[in-house]
N, C-alpha and C. Protein backbone atom coordinates (compact mmCIF):
# COMPACT_ATOMS: atom_id res chain seq x y z
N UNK A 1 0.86 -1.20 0.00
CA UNK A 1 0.00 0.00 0.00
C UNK A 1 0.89 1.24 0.00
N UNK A 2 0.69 1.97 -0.59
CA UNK A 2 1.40 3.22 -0.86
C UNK A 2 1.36 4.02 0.41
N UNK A 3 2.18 4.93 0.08
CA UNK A 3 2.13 6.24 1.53
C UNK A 3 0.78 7.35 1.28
N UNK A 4 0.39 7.49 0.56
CA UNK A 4 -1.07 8.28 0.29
C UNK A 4 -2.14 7.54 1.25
N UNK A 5 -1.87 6.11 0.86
CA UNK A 5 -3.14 5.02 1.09
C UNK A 5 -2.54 5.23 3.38
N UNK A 6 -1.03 4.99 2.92
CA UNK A 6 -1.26 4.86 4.53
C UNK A 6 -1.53 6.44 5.81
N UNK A 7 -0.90 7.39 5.03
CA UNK A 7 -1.70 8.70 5.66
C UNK A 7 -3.01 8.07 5.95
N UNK A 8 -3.49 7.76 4.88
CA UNK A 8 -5.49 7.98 5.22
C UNK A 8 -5.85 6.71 6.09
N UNK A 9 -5.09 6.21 6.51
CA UNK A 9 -5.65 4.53 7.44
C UNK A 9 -5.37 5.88 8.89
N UNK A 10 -4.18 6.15 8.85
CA UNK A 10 -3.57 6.69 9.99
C UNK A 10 -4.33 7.91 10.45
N UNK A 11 -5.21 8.90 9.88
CA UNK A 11 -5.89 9.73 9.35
C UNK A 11 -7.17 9.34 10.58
N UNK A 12 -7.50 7.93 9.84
CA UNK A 12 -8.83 7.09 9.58
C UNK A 12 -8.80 6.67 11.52
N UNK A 13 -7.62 5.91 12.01
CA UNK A 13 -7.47 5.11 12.55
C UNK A 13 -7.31 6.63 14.00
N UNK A 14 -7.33 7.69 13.69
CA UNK A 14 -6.85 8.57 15.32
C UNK A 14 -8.42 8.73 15.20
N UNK A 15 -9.02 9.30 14.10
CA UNK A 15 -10.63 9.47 14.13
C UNK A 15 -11.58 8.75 15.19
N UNK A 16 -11.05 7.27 14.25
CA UNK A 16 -11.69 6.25 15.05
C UNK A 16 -11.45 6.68 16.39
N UNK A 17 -10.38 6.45 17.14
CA UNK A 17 -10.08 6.05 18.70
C UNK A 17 -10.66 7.10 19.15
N UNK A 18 -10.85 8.29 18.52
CA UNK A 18 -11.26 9.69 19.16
C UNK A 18 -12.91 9.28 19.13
N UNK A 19 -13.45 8.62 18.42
CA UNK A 19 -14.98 8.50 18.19
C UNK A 19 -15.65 8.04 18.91
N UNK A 20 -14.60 6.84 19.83
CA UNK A 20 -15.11 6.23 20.65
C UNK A 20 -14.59 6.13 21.88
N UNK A 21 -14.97 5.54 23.08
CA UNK A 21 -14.66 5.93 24.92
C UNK A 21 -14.35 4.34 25.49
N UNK A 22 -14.45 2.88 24.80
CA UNK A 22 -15.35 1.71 25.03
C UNK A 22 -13.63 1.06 24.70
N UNK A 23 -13.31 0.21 25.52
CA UNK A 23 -12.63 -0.88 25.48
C UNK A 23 -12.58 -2.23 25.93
N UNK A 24 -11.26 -3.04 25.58
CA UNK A 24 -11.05 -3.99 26.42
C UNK A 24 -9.60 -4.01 26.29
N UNK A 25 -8.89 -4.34 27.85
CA UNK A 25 -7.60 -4.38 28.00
C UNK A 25 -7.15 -5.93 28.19
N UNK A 26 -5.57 -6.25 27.62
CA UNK A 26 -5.60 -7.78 27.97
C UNK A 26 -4.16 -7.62 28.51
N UNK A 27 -4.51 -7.82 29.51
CA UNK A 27 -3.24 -7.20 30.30
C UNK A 27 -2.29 -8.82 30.50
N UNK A 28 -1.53 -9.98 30.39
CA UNK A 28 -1.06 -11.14 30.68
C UNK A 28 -2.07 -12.29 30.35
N UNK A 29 -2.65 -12.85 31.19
CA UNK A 29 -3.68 -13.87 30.52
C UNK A 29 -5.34 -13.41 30.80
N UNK A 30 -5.21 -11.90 31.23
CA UNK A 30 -6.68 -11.54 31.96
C UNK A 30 -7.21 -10.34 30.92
N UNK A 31 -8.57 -10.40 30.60
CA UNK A 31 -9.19 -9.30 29.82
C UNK A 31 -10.34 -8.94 30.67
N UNK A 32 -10.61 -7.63 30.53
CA UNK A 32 -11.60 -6.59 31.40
C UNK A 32 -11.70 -5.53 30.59
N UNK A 33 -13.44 -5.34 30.22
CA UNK A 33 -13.78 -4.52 29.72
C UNK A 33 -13.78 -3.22 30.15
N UNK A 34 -13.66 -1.73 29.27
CA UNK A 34 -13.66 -0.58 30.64
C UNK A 34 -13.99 0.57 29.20
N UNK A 35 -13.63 1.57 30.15
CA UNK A 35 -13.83 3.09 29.12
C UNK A 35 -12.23 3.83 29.35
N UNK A 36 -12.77 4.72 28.67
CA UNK A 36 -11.46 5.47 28.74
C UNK A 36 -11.96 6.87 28.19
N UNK A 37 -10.97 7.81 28.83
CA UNK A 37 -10.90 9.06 27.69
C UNK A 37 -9.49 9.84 27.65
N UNK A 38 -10.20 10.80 26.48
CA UNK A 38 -8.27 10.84 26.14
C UNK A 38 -7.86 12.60 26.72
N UNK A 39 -6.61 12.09 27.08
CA UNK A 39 -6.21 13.50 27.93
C UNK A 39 -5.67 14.28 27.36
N UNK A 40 -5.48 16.29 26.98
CA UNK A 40 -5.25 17.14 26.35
C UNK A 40 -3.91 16.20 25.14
N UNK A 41 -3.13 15.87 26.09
CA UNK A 41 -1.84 16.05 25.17
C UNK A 41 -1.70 14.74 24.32
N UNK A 42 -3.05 13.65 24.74
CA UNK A 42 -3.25 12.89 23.73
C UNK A 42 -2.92 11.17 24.18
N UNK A 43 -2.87 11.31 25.49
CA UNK A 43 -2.66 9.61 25.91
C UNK A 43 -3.84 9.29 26.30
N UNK A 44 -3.82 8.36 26.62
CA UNK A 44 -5.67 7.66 27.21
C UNK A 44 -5.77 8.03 28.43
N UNK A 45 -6.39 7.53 29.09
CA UNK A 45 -6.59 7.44 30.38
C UNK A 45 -7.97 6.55 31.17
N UNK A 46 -7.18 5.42 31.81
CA UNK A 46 -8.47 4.58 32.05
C UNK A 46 -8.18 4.63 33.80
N UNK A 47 -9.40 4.15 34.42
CA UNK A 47 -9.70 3.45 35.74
C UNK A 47 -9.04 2.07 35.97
N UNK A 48 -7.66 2.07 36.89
CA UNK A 48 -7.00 0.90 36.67
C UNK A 48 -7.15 -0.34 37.50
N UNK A 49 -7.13 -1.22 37.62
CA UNK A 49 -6.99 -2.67 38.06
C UNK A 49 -5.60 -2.52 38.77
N UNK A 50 -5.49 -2.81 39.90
CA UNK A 50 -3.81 -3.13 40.78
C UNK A 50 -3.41 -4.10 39.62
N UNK A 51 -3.62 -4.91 39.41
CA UNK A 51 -3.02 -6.26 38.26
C UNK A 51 -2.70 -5.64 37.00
N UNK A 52 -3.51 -4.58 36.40
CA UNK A 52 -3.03 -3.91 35.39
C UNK A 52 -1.39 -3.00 35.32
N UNK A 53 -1.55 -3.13 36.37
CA UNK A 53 0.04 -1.80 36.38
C UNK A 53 1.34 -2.56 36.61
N UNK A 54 1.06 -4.43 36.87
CA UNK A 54 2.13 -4.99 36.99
C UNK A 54 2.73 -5.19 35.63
N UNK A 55 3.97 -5.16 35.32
CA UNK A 55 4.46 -5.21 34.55
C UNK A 55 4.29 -6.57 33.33
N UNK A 56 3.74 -6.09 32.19
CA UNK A 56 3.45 -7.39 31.60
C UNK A 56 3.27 -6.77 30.03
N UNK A 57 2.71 -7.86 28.97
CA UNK A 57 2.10 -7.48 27.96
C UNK A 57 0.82 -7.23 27.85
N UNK A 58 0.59 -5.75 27.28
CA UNK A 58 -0.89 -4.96 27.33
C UNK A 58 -1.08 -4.67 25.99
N UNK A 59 -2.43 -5.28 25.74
CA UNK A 59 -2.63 -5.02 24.55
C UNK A 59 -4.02 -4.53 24.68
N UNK A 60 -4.85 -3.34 24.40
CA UNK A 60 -6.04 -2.40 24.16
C UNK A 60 -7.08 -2.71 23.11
N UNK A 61 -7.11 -2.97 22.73
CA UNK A 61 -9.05 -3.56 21.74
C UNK A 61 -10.12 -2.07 21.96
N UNK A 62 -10.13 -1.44 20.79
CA UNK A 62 -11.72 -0.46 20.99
C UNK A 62 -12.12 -0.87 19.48
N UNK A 63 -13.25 -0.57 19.80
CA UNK A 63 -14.20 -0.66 20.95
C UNK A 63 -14.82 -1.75 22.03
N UNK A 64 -13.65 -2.43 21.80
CA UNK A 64 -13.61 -3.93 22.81
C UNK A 64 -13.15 -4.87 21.65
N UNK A 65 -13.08 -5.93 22.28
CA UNK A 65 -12.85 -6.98 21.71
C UNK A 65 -13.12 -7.59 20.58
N UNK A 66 -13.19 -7.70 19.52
CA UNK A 66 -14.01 -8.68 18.56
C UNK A 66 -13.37 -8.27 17.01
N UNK A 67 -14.41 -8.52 15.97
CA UNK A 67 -14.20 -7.84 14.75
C UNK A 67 -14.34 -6.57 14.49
N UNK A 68 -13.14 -6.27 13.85
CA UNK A 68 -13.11 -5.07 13.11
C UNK A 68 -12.71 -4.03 14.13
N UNK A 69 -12.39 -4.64 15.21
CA UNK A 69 -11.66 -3.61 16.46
C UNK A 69 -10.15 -2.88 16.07
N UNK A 70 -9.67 -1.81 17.38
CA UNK A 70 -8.14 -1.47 16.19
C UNK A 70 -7.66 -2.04 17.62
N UNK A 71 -6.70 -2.81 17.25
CA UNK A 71 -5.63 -3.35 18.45
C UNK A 71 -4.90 -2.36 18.84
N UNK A 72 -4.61 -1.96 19.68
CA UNK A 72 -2.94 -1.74 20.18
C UNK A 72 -2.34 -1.57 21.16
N UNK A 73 -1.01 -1.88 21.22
CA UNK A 73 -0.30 -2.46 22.29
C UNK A 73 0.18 -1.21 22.82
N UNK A 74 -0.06 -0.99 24.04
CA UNK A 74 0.48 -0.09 25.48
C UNK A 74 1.12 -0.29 26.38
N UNK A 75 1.43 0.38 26.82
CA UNK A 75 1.98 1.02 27.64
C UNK A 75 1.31 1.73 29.36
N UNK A 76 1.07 1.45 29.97
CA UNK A 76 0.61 1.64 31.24
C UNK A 76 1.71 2.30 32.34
N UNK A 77 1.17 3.87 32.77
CA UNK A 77 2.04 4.91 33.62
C UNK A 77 0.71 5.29 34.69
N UNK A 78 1.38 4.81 35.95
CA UNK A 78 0.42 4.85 36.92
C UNK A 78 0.32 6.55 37.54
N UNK A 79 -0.80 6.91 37.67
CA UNK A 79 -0.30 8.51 37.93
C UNK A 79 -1.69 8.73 39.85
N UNK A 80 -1.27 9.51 40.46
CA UNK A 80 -1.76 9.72 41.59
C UNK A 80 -2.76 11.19 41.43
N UNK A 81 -4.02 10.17 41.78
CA UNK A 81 -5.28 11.33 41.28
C UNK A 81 -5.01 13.02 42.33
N UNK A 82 -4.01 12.71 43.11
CA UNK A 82 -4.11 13.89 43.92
C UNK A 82 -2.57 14.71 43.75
N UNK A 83 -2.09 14.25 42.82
CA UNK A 83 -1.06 14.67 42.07
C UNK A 83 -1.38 15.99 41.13
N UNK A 84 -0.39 16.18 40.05
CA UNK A 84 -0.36 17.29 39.16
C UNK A 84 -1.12 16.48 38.11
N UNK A 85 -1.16 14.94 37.66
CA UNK A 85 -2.38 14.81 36.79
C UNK A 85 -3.51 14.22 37.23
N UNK A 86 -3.86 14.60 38.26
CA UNK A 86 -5.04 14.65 39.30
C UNK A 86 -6.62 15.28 37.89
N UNK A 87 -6.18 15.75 37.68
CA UNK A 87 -7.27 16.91 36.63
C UNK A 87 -7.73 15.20 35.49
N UNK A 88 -6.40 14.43 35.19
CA UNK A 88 -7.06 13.68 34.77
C UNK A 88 -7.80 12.49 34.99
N UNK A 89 -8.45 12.21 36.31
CA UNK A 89 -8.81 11.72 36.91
C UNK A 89 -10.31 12.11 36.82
N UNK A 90 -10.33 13.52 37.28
CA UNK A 90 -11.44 14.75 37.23
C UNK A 90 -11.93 14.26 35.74
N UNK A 91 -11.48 14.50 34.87
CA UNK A 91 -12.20 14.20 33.20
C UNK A 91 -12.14 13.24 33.10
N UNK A 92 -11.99 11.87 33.37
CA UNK A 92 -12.57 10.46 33.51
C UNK A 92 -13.70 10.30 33.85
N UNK A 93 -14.11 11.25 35.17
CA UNK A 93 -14.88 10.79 36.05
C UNK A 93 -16.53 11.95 35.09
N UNK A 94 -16.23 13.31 34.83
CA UNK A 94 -16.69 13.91 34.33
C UNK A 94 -17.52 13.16 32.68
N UNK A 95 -16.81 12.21 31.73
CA UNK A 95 -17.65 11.37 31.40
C UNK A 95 -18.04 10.09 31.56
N UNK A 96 -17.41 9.41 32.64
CA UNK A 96 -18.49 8.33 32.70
C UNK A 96 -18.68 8.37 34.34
N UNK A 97 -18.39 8.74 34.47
CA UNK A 97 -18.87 8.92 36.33
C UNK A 97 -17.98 8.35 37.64
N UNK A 98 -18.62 7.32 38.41
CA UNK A 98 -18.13 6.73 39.76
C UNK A 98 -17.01 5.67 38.89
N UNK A 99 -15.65 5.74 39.24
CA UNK A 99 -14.87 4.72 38.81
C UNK A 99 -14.79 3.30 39.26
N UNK A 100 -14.95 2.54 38.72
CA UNK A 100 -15.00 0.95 39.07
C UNK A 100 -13.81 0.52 40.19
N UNK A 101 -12.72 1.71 40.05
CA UNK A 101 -11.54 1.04 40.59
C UNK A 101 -10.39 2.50 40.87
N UNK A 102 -9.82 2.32 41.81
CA UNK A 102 -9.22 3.66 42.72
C UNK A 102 -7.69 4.00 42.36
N UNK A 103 -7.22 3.04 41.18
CA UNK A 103 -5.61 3.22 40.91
C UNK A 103 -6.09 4.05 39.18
N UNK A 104 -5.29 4.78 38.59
CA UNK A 104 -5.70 5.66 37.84
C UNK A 104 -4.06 5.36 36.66
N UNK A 105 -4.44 5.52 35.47
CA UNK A 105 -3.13 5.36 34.50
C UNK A 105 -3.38 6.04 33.43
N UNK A 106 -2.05 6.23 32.60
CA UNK A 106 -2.52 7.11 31.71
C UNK A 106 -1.29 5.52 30.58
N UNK A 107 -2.51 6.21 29.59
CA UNK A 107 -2.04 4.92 28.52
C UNK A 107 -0.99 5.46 27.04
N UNK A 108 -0.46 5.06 27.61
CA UNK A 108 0.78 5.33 25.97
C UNK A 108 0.95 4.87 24.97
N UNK A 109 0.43 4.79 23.58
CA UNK A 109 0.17 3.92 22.55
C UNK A 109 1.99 3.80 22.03
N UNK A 110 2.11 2.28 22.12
CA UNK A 110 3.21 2.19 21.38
C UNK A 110 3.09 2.31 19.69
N UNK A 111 1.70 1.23 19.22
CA UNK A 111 1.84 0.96 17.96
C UNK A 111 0.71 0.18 18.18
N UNK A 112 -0.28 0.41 16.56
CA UNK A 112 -1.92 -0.13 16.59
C UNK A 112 -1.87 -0.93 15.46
N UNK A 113 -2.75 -1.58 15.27
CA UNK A 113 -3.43 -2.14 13.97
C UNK A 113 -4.75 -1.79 13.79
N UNK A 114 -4.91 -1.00 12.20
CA UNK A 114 -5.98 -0.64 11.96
C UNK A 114 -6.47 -1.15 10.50
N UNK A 115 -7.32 -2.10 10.18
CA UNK A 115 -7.27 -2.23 9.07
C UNK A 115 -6.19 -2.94 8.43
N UNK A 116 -5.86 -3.92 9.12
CA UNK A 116 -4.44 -4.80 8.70
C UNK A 116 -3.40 -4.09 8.52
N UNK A 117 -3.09 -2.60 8.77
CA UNK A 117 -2.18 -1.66 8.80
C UNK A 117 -1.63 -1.40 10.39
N UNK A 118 -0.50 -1.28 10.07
CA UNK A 118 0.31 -1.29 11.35
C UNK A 118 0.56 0.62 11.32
N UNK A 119 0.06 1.01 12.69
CA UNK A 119 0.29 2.58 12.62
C UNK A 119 1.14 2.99 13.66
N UNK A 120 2.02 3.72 13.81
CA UNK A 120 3.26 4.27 14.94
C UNK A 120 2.04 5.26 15.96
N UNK A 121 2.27 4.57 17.13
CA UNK A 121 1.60 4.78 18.49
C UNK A 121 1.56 6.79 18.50
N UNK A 122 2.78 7.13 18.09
CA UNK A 122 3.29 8.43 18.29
C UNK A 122 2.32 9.20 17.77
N UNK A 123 1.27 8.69 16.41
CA UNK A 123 0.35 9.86 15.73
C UNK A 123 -1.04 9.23 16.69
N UNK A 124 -1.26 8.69 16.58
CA UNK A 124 -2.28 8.05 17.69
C UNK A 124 -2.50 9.25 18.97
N UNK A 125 -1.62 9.88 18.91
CA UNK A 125 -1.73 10.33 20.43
C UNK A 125 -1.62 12.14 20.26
N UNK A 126 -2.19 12.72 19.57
CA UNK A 126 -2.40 14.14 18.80
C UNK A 126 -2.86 14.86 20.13
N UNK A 127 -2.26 16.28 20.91
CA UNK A 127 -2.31 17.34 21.68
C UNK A 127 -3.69 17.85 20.81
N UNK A 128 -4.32 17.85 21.38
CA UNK A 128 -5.92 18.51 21.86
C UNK A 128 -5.67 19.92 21.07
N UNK A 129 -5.68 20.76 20.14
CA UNK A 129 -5.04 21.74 19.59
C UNK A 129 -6.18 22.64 20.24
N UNK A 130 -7.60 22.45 20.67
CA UNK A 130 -8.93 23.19 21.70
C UNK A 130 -9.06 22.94 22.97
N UNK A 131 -7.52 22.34 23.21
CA UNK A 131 -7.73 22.18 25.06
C UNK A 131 -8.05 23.29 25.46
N UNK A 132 -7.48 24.63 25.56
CA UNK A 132 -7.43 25.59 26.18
C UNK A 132 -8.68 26.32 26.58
N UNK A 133 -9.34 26.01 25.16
CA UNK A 133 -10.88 26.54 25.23
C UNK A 133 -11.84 25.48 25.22
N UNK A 134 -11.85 24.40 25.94
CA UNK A 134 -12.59 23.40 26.01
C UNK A 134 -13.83 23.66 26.82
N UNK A 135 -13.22 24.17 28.13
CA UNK A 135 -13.99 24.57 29.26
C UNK A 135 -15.16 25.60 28.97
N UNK A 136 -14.68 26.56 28.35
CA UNK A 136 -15.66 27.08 27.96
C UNK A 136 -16.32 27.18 26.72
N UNK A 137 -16.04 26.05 25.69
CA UNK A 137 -16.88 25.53 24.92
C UNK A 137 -17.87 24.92 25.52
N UNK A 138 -17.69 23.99 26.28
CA UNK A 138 -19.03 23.14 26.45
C UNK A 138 -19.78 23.74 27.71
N UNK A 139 -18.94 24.91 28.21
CA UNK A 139 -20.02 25.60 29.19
C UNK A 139 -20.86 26.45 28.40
N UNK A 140 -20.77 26.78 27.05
CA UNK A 140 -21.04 27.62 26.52
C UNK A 140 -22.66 26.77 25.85
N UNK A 141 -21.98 25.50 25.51
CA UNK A 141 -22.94 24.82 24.62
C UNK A 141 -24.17 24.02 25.62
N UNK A 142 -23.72 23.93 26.99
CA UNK A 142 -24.72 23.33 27.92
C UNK A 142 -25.52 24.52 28.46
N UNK A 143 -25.13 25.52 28.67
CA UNK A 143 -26.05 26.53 28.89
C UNK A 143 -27.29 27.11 28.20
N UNK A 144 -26.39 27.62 26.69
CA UNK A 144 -27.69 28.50 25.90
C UNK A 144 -27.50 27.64 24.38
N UNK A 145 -26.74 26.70 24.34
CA UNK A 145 -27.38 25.94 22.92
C UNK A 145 -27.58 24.59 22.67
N UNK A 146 -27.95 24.11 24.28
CA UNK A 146 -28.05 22.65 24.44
C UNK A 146 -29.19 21.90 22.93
N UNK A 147 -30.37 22.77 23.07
CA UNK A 147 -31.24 22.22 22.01
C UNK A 147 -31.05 22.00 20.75
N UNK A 148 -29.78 22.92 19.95
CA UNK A 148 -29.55 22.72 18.96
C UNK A 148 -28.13 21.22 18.99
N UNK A 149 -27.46 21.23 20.28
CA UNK A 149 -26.62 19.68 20.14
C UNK A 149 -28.03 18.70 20.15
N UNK A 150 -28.83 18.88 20.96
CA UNK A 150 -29.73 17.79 20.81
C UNK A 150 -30.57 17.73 19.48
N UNK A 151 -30.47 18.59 18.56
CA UNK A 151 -31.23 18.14 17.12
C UNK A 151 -29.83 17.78 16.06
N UNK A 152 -28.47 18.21 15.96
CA UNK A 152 -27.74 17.62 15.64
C UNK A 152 -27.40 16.05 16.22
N UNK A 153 -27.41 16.17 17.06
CA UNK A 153 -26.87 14.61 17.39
C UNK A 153 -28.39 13.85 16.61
N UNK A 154 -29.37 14.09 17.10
CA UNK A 154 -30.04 12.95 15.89
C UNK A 154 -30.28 13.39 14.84
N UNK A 155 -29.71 14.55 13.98
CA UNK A 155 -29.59 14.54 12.62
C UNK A 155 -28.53 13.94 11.92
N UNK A 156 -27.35 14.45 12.57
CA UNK A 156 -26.18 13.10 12.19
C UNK A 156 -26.31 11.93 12.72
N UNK A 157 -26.29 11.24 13.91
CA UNK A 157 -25.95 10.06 14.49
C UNK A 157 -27.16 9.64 14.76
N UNK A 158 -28.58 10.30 14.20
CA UNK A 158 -29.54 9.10 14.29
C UNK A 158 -29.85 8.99 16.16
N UNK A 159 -29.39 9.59 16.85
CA UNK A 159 -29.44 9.25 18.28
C UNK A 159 -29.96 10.17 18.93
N UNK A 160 -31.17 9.44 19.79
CA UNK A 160 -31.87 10.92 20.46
C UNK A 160 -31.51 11.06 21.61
N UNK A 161 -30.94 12.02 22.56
CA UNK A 161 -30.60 12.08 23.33
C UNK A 161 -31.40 12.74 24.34
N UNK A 162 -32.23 12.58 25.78
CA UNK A 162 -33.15 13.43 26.16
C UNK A 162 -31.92 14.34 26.82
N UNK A 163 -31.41 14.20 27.56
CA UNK A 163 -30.58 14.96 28.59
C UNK A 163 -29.08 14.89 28.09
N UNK A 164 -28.75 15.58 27.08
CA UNK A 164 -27.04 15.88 27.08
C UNK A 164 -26.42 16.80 27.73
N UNK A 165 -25.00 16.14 28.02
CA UNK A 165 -24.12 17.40 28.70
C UNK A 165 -23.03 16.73 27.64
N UNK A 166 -22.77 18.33 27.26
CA UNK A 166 -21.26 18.24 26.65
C UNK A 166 -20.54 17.74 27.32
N UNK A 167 -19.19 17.15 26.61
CA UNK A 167 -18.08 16.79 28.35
C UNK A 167 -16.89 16.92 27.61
N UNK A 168 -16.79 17.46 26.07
CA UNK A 168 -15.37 17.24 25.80
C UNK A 168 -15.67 17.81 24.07
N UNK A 169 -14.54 18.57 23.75
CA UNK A 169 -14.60 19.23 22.82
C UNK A 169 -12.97 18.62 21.84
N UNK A 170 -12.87 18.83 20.60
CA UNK A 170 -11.60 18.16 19.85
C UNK A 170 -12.15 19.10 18.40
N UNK A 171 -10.88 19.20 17.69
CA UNK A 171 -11.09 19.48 16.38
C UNK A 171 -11.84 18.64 15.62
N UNK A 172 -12.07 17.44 15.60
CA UNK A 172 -12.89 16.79 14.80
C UNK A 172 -14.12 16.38 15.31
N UNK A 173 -14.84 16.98 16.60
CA UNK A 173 -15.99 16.61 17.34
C UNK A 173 -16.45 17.09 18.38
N UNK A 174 -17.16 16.62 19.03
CA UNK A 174 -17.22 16.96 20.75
C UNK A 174 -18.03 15.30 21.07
N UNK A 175 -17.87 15.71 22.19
CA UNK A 175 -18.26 14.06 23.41
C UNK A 175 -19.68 14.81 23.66
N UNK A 176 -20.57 13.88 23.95
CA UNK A 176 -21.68 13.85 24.83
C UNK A 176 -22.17 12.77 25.79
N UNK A 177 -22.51 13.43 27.21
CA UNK A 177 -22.64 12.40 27.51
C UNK A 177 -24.06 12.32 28.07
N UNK A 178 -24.36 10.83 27.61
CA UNK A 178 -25.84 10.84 27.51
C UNK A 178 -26.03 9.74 28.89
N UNK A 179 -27.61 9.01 29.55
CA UNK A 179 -27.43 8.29 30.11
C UNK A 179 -27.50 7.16 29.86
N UNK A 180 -27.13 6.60 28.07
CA UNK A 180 -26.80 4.95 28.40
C UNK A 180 -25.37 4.91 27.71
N UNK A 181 -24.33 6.27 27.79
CA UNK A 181 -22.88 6.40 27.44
C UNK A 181 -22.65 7.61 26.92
N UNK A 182 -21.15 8.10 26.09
CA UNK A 182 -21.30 8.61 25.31
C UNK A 182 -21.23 8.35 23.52
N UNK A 183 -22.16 10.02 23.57
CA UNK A 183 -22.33 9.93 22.05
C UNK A 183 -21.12 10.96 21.38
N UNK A 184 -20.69 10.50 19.83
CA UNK A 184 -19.87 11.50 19.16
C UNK A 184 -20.79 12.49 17.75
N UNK A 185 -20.23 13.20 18.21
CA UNK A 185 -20.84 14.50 16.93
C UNK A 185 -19.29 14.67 16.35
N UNK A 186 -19.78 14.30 15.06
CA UNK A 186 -18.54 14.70 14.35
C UNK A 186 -18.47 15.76 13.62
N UNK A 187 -17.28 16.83 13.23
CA UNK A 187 -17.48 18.02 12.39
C UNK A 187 -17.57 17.35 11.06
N UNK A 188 -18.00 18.10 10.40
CA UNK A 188 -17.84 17.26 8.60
C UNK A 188 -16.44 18.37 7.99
N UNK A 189 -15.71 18.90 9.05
CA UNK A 189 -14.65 19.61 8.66
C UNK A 189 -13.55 19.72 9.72
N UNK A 190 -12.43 19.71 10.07
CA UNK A 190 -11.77 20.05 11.11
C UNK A 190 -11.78 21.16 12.02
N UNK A 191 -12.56 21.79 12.62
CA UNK A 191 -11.99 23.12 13.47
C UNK A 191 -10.77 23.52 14.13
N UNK A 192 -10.82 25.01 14.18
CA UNK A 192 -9.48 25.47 14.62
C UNK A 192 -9.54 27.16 15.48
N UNK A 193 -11.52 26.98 15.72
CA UNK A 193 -11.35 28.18 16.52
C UNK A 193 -12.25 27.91 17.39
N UNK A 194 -12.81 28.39 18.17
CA UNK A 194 -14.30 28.28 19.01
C UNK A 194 -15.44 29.23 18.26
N UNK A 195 -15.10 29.51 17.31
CA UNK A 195 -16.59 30.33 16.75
C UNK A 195 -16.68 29.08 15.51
N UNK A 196 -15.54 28.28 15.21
CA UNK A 196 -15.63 27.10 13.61
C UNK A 196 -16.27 25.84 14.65
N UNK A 197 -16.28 26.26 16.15
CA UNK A 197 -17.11 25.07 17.12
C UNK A 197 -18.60 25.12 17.06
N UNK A 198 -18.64 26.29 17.54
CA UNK A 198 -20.28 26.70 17.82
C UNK A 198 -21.02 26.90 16.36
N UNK A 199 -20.32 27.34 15.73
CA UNK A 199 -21.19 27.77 13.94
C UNK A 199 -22.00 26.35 13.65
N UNK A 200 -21.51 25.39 14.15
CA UNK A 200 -22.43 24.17 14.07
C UNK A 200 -23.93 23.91 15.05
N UNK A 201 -23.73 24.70 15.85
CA UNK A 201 -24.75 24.64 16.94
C UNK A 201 -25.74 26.07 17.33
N UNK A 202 -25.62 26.48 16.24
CA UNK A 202 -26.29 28.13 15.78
C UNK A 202 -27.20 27.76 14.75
């Protein structure tokens, strides 16, 4: 496959992981399903298992396990929620709620398979280029333009949502979180300001 063809898997394959929150980890001979979300500068971050942080082979599955999933093998860095990445603990919990489990990690993609394509962990893991204004994107959008995310999300994704709260904003989307998970709204363009955010929700 050419280098055109593999940009667009690699392209294809950060989309994906960004689209979705839903895994399964196989940490030595043990698999456990979980969520995750991804932190400004672009590593994961899941709710950890004590057994997960022992040193072993970890391999990641989203949206879990099965066909047509993108593999890839990690890396596991245990971090202390009352620490300096304490905040990412806070945005774990902010979309999916009460954590299953009290040890906290942030996940480092070595290298994935997407599409029978092997992709370098390093683009996988893209700095949030709307961290800064995240916060007050989705304070902006839960306040005075909740109704218009709720007629986009089921004009694109078909999904009705009674009660959304934004929880996370990216150039190619935002998170919602609804109460049976979250949902993704995708841009049909990349953004690169907070007015190329909201022009969708006006």
């Amino acid at each position: 496959m050419d280098e055109y063809n593999e940009q667009e898997v690699a392209i294809a394959a950060w989309g994906f992981l960004r689209s979705n929150s839903t895994c399964t980890l196989r940490f030595g001979e043990n698999m456990q399903d979980m969520s995750y979300v991804i932190a400004p500068s672009g590593e994961l971050v899941i709710s950890a298992m004590v057994a997960m942080l022992q040193p072993c082979d970890t391999i990641m599955y989203v949206p879990g396990y099965g066909e047509d999933c993108m593999e890839m093998h990690v890396s596991l860095e245990q971090f202390d929620e009352h620490g300096s990445d304490g905040f990412l603990a806070d945005r774990w919990q902010v979309y999916h709620g009460e954590p299953p489990d009290m040890q906290w990690a942030k996940v480092h993609i070595d290298a994935a398979r997407f599409h029978e394509m092997f992709i370098d962990g390093e683009y996988l893991q893209q700095t949030n280029e709307l961290s800064e204004d995240e916060p007050s994107i989705c304070k902006t959008l839960n306040q005075t333009n909740i109704d218009a995310v709720k007629q986009r999300c089921l004009e694109v994704t078909s999904v009705e949502v009674h009660e959304p709260i934004v929880v996370g904003v990216d150039s190619n989307g935002i998170d919602i979180r609804a109460t049976f998970g979250i949902v993704r709204f995708p841009f049909d363009a990349p953004a690169s300001s907070v007015d190329e955010v909201l022009k969708h929700f006006t």
